[in-house]
C-alpha atoms as a PDB file:
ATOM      1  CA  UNK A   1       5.390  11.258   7.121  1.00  0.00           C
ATOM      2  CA  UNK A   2       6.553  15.325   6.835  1.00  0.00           C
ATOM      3  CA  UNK A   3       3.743  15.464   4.333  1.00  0.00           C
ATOM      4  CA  UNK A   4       0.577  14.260   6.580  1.00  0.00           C
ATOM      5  CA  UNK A   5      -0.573  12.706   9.561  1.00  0.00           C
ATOM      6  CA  UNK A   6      -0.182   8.763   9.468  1.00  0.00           C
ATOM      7  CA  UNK A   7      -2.110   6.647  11.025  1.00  0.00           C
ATOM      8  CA  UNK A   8      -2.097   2.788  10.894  1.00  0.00           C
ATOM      9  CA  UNK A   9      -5.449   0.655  11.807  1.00  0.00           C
ATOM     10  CA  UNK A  10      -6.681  -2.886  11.894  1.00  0.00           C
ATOM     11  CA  UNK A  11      -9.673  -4.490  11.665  1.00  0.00           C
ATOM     12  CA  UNK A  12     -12.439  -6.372   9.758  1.00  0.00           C
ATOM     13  CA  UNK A  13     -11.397  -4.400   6.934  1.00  0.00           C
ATOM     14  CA  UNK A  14      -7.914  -5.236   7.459  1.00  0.00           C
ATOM     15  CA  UNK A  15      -4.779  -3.589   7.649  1.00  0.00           C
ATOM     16  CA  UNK A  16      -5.340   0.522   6.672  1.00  0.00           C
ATOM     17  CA  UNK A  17      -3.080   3.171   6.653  1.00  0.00           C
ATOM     18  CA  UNK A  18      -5.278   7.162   6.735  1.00  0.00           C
ATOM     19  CA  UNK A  19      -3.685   9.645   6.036  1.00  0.00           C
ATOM     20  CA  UNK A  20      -4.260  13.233   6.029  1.00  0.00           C
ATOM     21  CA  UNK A  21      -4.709  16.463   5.940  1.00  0.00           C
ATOM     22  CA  UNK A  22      -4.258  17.283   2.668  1.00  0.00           C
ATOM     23  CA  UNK A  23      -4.837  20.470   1.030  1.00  0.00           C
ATOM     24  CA  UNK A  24      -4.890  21.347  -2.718  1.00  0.00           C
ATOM     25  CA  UNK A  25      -3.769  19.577  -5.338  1.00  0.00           C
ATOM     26  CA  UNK A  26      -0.208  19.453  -5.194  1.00  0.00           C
ATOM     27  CA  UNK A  27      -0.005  18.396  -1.422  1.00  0.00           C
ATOM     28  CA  UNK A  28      -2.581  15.486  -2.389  1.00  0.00           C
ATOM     29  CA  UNK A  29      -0.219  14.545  -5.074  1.00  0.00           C
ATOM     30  CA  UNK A  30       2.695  14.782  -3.313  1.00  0.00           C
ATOM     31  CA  UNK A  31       1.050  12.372  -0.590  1.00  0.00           C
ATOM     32  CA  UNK A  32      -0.369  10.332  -2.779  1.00  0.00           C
ATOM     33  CA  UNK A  33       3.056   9.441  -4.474  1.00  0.00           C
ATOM     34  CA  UNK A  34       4.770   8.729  -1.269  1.00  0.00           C
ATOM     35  CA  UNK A  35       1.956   6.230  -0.356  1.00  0.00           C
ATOM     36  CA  UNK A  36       2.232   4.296  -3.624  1.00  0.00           C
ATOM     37  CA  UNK A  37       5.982   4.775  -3.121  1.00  0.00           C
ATOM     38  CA  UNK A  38       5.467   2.939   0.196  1.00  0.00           C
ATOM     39  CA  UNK A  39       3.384   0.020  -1.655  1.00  0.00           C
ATOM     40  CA  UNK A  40      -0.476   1.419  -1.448  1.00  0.00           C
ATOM     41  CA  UNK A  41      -2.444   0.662  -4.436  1.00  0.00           C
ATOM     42  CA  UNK A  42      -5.922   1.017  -3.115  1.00  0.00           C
ATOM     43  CA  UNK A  43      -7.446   4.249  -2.013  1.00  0.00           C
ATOM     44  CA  UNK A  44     -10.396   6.106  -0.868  1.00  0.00           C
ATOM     45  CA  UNK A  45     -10.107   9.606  -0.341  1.00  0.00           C
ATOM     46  CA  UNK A  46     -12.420  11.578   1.917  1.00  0.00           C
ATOM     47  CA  UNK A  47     -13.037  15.254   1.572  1.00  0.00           C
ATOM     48  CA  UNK A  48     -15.241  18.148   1.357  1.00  0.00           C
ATOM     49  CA  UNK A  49     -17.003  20.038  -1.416  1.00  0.00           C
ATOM     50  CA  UNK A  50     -19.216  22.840  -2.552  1.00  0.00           C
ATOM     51  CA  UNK A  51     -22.510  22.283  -4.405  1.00  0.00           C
ATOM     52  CA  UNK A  52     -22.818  23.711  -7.497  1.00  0.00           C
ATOM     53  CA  UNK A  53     -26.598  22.181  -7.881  1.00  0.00           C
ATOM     54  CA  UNK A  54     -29.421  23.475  -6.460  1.00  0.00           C
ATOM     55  CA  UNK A  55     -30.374  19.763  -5.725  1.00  0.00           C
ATOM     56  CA  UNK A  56     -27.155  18.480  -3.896  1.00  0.00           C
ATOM     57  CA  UNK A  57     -27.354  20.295  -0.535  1.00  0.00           C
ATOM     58  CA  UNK A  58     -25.241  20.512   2.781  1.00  0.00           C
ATOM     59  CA  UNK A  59     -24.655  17.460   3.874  1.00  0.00           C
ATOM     60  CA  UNK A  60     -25.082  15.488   1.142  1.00  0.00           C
ATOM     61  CA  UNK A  61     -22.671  13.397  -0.604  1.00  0.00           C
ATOM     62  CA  UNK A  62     -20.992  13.367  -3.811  1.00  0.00           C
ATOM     63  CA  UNK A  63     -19.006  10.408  -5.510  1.00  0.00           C
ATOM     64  CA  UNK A  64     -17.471  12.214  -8.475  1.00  0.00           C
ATOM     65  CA  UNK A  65     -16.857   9.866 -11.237  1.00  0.00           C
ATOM     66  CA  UNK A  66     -14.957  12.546 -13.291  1.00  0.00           C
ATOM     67  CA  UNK A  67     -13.471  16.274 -12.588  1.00  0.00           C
ATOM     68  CA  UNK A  68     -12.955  19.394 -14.997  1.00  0.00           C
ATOM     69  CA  UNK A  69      -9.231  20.451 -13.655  1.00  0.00           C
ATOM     70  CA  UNK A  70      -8.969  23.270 -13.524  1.00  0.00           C
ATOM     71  CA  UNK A  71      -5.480  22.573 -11.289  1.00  0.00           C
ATOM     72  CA  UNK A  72      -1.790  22.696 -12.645  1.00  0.00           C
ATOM     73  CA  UNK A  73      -0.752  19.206 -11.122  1.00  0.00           C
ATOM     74  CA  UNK A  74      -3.020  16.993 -13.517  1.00  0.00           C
ATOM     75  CA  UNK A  75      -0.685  17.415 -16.706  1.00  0.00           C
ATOM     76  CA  UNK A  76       2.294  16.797 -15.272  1.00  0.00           C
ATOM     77  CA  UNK A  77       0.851  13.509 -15.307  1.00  0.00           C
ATOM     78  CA  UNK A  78      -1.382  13.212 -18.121  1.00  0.00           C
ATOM     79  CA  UNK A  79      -2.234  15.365 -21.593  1.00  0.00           C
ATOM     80  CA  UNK A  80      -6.026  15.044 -21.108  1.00  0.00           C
ATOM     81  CA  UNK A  81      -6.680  14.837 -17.261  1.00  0.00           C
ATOM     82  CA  UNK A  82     -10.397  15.390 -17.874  1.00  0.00           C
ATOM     83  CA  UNK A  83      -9.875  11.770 -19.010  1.00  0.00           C
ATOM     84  CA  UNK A  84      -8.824  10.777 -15.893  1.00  0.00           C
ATOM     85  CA  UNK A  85     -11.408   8.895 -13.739  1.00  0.00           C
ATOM     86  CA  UNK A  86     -11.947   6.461 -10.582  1.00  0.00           C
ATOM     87  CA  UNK A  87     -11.551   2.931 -10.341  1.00  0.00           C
ATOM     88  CA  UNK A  88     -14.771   1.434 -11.680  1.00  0.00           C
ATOM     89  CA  UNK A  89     -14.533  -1.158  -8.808  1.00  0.00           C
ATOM     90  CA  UNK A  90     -14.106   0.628  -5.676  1.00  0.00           C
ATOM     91  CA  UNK A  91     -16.529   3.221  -7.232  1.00  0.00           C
ATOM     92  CA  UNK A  92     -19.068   0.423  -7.506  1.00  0.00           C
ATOM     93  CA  UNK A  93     -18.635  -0.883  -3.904  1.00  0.00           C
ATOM     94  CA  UNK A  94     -19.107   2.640  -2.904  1.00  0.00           C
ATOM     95  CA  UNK A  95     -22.136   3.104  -4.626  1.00  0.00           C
ATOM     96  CA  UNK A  96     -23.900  -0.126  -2.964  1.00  0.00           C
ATOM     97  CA  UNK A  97     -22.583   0.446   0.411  1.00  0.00           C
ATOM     98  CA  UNK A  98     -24.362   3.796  -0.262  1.00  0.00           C
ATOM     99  CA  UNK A  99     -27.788   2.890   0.519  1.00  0.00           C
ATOM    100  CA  UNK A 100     -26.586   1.603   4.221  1.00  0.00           C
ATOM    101  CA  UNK A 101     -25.346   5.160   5.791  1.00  0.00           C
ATOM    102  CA  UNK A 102     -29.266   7.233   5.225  1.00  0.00           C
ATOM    103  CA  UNK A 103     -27.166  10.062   3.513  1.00  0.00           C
ATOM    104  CA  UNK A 104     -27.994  11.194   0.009  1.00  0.00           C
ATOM    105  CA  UNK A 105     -26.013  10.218  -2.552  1.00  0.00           C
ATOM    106  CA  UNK A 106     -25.210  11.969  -5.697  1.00  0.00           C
ATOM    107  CA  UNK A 107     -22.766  10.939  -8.422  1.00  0.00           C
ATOM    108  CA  UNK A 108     -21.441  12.849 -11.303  1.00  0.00           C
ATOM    109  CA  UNK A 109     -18.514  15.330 -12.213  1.00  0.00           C
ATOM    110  CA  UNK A 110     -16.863  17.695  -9.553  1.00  0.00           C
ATOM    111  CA  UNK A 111     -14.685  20.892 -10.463  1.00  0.00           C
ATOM    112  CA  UNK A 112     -11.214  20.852  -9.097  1.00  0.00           C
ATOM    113  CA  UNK A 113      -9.614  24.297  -8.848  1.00  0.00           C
ATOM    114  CA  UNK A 114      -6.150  25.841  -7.071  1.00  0.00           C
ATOM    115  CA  UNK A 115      -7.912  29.315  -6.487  1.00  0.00           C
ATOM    116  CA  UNK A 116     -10.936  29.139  -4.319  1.00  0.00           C
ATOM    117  CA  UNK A 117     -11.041  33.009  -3.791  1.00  0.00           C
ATOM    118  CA  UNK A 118     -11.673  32.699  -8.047  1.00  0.00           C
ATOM    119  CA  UNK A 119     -14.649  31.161  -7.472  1.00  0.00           C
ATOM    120  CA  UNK A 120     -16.244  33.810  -9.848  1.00  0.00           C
ATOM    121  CA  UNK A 121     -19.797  34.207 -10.187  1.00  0.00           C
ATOM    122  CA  UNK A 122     -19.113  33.316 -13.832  1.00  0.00           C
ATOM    123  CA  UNK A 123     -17.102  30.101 -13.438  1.00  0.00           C
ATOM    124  CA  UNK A 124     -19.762  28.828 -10.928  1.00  0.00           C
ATOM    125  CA  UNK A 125     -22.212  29.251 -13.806  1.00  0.00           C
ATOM    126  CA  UNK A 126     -20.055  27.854 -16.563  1.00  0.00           C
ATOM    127  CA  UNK A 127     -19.401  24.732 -14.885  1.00  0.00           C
ATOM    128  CA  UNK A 128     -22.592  24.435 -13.021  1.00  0.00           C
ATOM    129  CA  UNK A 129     -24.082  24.587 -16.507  1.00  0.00           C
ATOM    130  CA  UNK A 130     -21.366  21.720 -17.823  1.00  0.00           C
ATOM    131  CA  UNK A 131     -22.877  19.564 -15.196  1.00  0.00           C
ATOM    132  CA  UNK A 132     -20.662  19.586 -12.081  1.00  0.00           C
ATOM    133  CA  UNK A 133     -21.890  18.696  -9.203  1.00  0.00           C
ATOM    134  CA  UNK A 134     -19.437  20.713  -6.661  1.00  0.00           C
ATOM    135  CA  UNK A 135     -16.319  22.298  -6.543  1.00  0.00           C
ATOM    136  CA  UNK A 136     -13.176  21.080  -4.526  1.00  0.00           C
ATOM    137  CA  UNK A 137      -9.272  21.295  -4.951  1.00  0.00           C
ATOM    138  CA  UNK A 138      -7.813  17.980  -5.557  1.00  0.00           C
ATOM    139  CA  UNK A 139     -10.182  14.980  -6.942  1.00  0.00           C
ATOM    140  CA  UNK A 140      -8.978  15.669 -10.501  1.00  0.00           C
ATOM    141  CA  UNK A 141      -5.076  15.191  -9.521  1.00  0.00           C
ATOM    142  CA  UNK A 142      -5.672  12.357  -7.644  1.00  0.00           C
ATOM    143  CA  UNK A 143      -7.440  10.746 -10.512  1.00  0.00           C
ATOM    144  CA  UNK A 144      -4.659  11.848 -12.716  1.00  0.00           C
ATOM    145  CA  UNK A 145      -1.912  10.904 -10.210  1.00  0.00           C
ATOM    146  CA  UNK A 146      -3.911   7.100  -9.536  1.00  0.00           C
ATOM    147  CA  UNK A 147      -4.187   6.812 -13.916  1.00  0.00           C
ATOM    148  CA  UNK A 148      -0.666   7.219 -14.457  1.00  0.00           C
ATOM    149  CA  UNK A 149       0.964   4.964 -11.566  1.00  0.00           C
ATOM    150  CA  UNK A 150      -1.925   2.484 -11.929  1.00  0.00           C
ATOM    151  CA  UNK A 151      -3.641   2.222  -8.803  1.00  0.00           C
ATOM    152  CA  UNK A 152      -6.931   1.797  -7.971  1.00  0.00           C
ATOM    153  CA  UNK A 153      -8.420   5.628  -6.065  1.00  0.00           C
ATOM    154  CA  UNK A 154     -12.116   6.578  -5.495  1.00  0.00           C
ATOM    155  CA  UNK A 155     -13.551   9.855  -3.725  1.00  0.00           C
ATOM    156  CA  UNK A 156     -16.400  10.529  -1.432  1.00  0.00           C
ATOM    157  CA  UNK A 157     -17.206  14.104  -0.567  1.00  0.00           C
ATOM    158  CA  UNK A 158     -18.927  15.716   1.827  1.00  0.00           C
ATOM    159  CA  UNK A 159     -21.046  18.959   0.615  1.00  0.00           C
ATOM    160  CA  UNK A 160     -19.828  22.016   3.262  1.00  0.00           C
ATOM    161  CA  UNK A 161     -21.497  24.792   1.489  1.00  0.00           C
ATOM    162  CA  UNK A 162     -23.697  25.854  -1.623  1.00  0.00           C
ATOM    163  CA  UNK A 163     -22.372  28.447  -4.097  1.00  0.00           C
ATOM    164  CA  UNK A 164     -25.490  28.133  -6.683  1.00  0.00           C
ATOM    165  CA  UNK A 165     -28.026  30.942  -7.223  1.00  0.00           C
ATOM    166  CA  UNK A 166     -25.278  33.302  -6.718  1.00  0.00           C
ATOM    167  CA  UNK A 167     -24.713  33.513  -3.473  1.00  0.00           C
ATOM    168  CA  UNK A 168     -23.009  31.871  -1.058  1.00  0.00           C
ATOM    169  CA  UNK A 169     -23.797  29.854   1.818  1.00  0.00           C
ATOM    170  CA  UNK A 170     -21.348  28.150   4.406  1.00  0.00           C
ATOM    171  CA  UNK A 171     -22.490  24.945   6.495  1.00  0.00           C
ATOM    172  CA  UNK A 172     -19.435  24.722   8.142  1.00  0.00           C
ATOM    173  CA  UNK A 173     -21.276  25.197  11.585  1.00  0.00           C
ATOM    174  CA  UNK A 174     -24.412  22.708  10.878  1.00  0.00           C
ATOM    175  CA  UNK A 175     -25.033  19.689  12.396  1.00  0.00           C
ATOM    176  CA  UNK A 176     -26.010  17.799   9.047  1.00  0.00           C
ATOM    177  CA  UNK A 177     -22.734  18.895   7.538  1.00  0.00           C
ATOM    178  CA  UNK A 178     -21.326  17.037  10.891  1.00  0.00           C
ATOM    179  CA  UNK A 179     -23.379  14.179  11.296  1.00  0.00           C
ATOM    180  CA  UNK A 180     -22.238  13.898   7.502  1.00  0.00           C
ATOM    181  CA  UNK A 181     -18.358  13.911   8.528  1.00  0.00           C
ATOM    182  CA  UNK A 182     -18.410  11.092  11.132  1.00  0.00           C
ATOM    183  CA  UNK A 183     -20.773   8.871   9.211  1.00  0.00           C
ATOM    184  CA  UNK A 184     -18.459   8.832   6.172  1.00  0.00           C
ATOM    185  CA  UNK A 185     -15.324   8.170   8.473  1.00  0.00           C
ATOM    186  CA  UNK A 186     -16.490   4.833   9.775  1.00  0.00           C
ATOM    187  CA  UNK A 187     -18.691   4.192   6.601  1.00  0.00           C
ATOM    188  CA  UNK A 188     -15.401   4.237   4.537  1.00  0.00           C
ATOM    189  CA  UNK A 189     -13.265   2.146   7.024  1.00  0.00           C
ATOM    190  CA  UNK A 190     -16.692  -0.561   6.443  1.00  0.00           C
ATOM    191  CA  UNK A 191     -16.411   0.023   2.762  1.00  0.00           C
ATOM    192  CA  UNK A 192     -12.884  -0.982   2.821  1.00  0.00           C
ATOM    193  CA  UNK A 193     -13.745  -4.049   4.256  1.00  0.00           C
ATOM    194  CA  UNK A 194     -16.116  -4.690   1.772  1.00  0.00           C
ATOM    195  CA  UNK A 195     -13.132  -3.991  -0.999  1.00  0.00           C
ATOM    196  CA  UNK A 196     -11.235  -6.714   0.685  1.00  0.00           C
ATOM    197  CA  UNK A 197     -14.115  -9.017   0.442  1.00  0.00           C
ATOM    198  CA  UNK A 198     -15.102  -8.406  -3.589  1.00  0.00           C
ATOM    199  CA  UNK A 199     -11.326  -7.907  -4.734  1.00  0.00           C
ATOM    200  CA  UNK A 200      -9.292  -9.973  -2.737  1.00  0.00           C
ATOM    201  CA  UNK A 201      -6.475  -9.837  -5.007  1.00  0.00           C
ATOM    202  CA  UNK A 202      -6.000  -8.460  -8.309  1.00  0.00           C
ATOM    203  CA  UNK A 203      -5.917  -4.820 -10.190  1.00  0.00           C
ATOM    204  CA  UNK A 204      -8.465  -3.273 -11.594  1.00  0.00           C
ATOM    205  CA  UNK A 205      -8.021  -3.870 -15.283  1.00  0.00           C
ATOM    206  CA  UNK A 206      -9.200  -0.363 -16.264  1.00  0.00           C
ATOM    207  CA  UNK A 207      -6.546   1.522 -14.564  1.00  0.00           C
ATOM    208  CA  UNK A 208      -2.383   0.516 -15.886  1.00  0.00           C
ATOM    209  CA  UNK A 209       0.703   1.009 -14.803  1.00  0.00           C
ATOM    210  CA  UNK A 210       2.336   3.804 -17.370  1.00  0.00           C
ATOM    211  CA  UNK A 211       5.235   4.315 -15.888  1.00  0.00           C
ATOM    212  CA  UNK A 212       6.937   0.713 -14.587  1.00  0.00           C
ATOM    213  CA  UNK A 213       6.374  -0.820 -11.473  1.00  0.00           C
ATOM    214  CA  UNK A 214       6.633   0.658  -8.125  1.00  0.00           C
ATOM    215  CA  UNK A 215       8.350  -2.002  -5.415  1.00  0.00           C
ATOM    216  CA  UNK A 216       6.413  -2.553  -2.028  1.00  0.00           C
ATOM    217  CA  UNK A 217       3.757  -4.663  -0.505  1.00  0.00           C
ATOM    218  CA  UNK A 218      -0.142  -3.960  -1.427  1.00  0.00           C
ATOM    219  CA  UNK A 219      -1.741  -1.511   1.019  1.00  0.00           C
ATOM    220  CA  UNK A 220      -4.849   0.166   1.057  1.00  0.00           C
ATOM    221  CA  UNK A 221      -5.143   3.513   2.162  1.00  0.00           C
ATOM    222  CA  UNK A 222      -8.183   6.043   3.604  1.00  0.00           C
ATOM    223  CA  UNK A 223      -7.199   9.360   3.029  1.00  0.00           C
ATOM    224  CA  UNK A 224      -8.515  12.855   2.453  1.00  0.00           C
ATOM    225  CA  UNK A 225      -8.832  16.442   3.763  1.00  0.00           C
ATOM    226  CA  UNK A 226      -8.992  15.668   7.112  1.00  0.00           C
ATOM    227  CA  UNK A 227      -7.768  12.269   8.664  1.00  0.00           C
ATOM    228  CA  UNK A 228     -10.191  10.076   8.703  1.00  0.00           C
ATOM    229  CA  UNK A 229     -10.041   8.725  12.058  1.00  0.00           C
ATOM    230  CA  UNK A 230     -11.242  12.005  13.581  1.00  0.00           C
END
């Protein structure tokens, strides 16, 4: 696909398309589309993020369950995207699968935002202060994106580096933000399975189809900011 990598594997967790990179909000729409174009109706998306709290470090993980958009994608898609949110049931297989990988979890609302050299001292506070956990640049249009065509989408992020306190500091280079990367990869690919096993068949019932159907096969799909089979 022009748009990202492709790759298809097989397994226990059966048949998985990841795809990736993708970069900002528009590309992870635009990829997004063509997948559910292509018949993909579950996905997990893998990224990275910056902390925003002084409790979620490098390395940890976040599993946003909401995002304050601060992206232009999100209303092209829906009037309210801050209503937007992940499927309750991958989220939930997430969140028990959790325990298994010796990471630290954290769940709660990220920031999604096109300009990461506007970072501002005063934003991080502002939304620090609303409760968000990190700051990235696509969860909240995938959320909108997965709403409107009514699929079911879930994140997992990786923290890279810490903007609280008002500085900043990168982890780009340390091994806990790496160990962190190649857990998640195979720890999503075994969360998959576990989709397969819980939800054999069926959609969840909180996320709709707004805008009629789109042909194709079901699929599920790994993708994220880097493909996840690296």
């Amino acid at each position: 696909m022009f748009l990202a990598d492709v790759r298809i594997l097989g397994g226990s967790y059966g048949e998985v398309a990841c795809v990736g990179p993708m970069i900002g909000a528009p590309q992870a729409a635009m990829v997004l589309e063509k997948m559910i174009a292509l018949g993909v109706r579950r996905v997990v998306t893998l990224g990275w993020c910056g902390s925003l709290q002084p409790g979620v470090r490098i390395g940890d993980v976040v599993l946003p369950t909401g995002a304050f958009s601060e992206e232009g994608t999100s209303l092209h898609y829906l009037e309210d995207p801050g209503k937007a949110a992940p499927s309750t049931r991958i989220l939930g297989v997430l969140r028990e699968k959790s325990r298994e990988t010796g990471l630290v979890f954290h769940e709660g609302k990220v920031w999604t935002t096109d300009a990461p050299y506007r970072e501002t001292a005063s934003k991080v506070r502002l939304y620090g202060e609303a409760g968000a956990l990190a700051v990235e640049m696509e969860t909240s249009a995938l959320f909108s994106v997965a709403h409107f065509r009514g699929i079911e989408l879930a994140t997992v992020l990786v923290v890279s580096d810490e903007l609280f306190g008002g500085k900043w500091t990168h982890g780009f280079r340390e091994a806990r933000f790496h160990r962190a990367r190649e857990k998640l990869v195979e720890w999503v690919l075994e969360a998959v399975a576990g989709l397969w096993e819980a939800f054999p068949e069926g959609r969840d019932p909180d996320h709709r189809q707004t805008d009629g159907p789109v042909e194709g096969p079901a699929r599920q799909a790994a993708s994220g900011s880097e493909p996840t089979t690296s």
